[in-house]
Protein backbone atom coordinates (compact mmCIF):
# COMPACT_ATOMS: atom_id res chain seq x y z
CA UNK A 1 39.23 201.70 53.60
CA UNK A 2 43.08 202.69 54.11
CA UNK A 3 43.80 198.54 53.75
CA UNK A 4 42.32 198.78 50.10
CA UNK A 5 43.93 201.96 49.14
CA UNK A 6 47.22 200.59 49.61
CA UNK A 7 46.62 197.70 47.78
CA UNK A 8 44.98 199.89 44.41
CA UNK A 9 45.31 203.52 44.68
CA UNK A 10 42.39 203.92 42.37
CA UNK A 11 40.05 203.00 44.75
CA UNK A 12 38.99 206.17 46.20
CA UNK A 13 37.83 207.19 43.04
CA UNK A 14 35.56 203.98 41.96
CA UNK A 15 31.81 204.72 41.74
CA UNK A 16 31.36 201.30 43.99
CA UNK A 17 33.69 202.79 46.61
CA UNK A 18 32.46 206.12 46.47
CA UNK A 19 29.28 205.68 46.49
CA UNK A 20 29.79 202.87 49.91
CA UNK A 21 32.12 205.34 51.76
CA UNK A 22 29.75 208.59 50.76
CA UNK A 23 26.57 206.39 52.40
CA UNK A 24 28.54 205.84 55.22
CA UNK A 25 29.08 209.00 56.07
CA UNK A 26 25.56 210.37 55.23
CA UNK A 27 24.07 207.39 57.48
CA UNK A 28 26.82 208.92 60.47
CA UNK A 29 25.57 212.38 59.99
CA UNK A 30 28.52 213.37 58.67
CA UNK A 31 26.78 215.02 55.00
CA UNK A 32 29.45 217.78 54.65
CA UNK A 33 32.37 215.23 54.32
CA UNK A 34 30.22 212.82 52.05
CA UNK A 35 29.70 216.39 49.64
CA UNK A 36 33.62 216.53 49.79
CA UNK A 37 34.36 213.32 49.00
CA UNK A 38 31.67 213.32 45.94
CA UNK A 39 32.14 216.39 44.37
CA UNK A 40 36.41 215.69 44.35
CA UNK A 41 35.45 212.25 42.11
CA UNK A 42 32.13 213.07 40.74
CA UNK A 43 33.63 214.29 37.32
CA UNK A 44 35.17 210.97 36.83
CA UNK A 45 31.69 208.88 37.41
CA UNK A 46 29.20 211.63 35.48
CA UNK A 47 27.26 209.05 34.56
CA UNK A 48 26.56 206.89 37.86
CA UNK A 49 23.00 208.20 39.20
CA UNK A 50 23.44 206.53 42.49
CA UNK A 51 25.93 209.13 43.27
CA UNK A 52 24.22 211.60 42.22
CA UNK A 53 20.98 210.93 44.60
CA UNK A 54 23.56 210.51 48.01
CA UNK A 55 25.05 214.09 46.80
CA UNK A 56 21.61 215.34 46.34
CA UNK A 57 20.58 213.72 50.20
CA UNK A 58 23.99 215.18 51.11
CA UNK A 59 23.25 218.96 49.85
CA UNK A 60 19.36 218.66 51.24
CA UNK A 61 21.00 217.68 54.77
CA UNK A 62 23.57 220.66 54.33
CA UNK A 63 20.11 223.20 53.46
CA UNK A 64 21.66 224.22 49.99
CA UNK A 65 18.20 224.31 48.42
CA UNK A 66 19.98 225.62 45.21
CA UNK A 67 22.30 222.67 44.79
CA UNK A 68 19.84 220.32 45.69
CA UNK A 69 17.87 221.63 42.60
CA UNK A 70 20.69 221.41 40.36
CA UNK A 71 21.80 218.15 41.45
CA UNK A 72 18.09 216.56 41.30
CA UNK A 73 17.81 217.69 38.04
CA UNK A 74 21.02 215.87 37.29
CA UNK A 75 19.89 212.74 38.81
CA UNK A 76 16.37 212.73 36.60
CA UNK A 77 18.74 213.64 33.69
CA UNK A 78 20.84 210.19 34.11
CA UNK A 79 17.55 207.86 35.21
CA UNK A 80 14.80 209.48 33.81
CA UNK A 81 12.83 206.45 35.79
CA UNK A 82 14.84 206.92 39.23
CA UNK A 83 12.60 205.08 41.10
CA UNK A 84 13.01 206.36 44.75
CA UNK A 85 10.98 203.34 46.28
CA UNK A 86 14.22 201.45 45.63
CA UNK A 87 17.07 203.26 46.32
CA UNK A 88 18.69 202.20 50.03
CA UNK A 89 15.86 199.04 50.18
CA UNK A 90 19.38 196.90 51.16
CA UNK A 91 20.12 199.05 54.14
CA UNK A 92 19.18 196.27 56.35
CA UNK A 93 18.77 198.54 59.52
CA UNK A 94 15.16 200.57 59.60
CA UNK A 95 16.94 203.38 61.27
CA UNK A 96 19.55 203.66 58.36
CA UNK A 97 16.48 203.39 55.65
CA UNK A 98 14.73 206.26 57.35
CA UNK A 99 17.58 208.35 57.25
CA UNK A 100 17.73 207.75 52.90
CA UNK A 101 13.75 208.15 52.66
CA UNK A 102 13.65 211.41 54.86
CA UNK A 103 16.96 212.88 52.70
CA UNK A 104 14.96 211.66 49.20
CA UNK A 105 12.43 213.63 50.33
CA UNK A 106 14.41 216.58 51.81
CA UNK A 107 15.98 216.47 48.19
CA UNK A 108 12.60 216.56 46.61
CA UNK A 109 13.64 212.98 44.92
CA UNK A 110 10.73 210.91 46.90
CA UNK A 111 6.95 212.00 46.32
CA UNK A 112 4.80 211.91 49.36
């Protein structure tokens, strides 16, 4: 939020924050701005899978079937057990969850 950047300029680029503001956008249809915002920070978090999987959702959304290879394989690369049964379970709203399951599958991350 603008309120927290003030206070520590570094927080646009924290994995917590990005990852938070990245869902938000995904979950407001807004994919193309969430791809932004990752891909400008993702070099600094290589290692947070999390991430990876909303950039992955992000890229399925966007129909880059290329990137969304390249960036699953990334994902399985950092959590060779990614477990996509798990991922968005606290998204308290069903409408929300639906929208992480249908881009894990779009993405090719969630087996049917």
């Amino acid at each position: 939020t603008d309120l927290a950047r003030r206070l520590d300029p570094t927080t646009a680029s924290r994995p917590d924050h990005l990852f938070n503001q990245a869902l938000r956008l995904i979950l407001l249809g807004d994919p193309d701005q969430a791809r932004a915002q990752i891909e400008r920070h993702a070099s600094s978090t290589p290692r947070f899978g999390s991430l990876y999987v909303l950039l992955a959702i992000a890229y399925a959304q966007l129909d880059r079937p290329d990137d969304v290879a390249r960036v699953a394989e990334t994902v399985r690369k950092i959590d060779p057990f990614f477990d996509a049964d798990r991922f968005g379970t606290r998204l308290r709203d069903a409408g929300q969850r639906q929208i992480v399951i249908d881009g894990l599958r779009k993405a090719g991350l969630r087996p049917d």
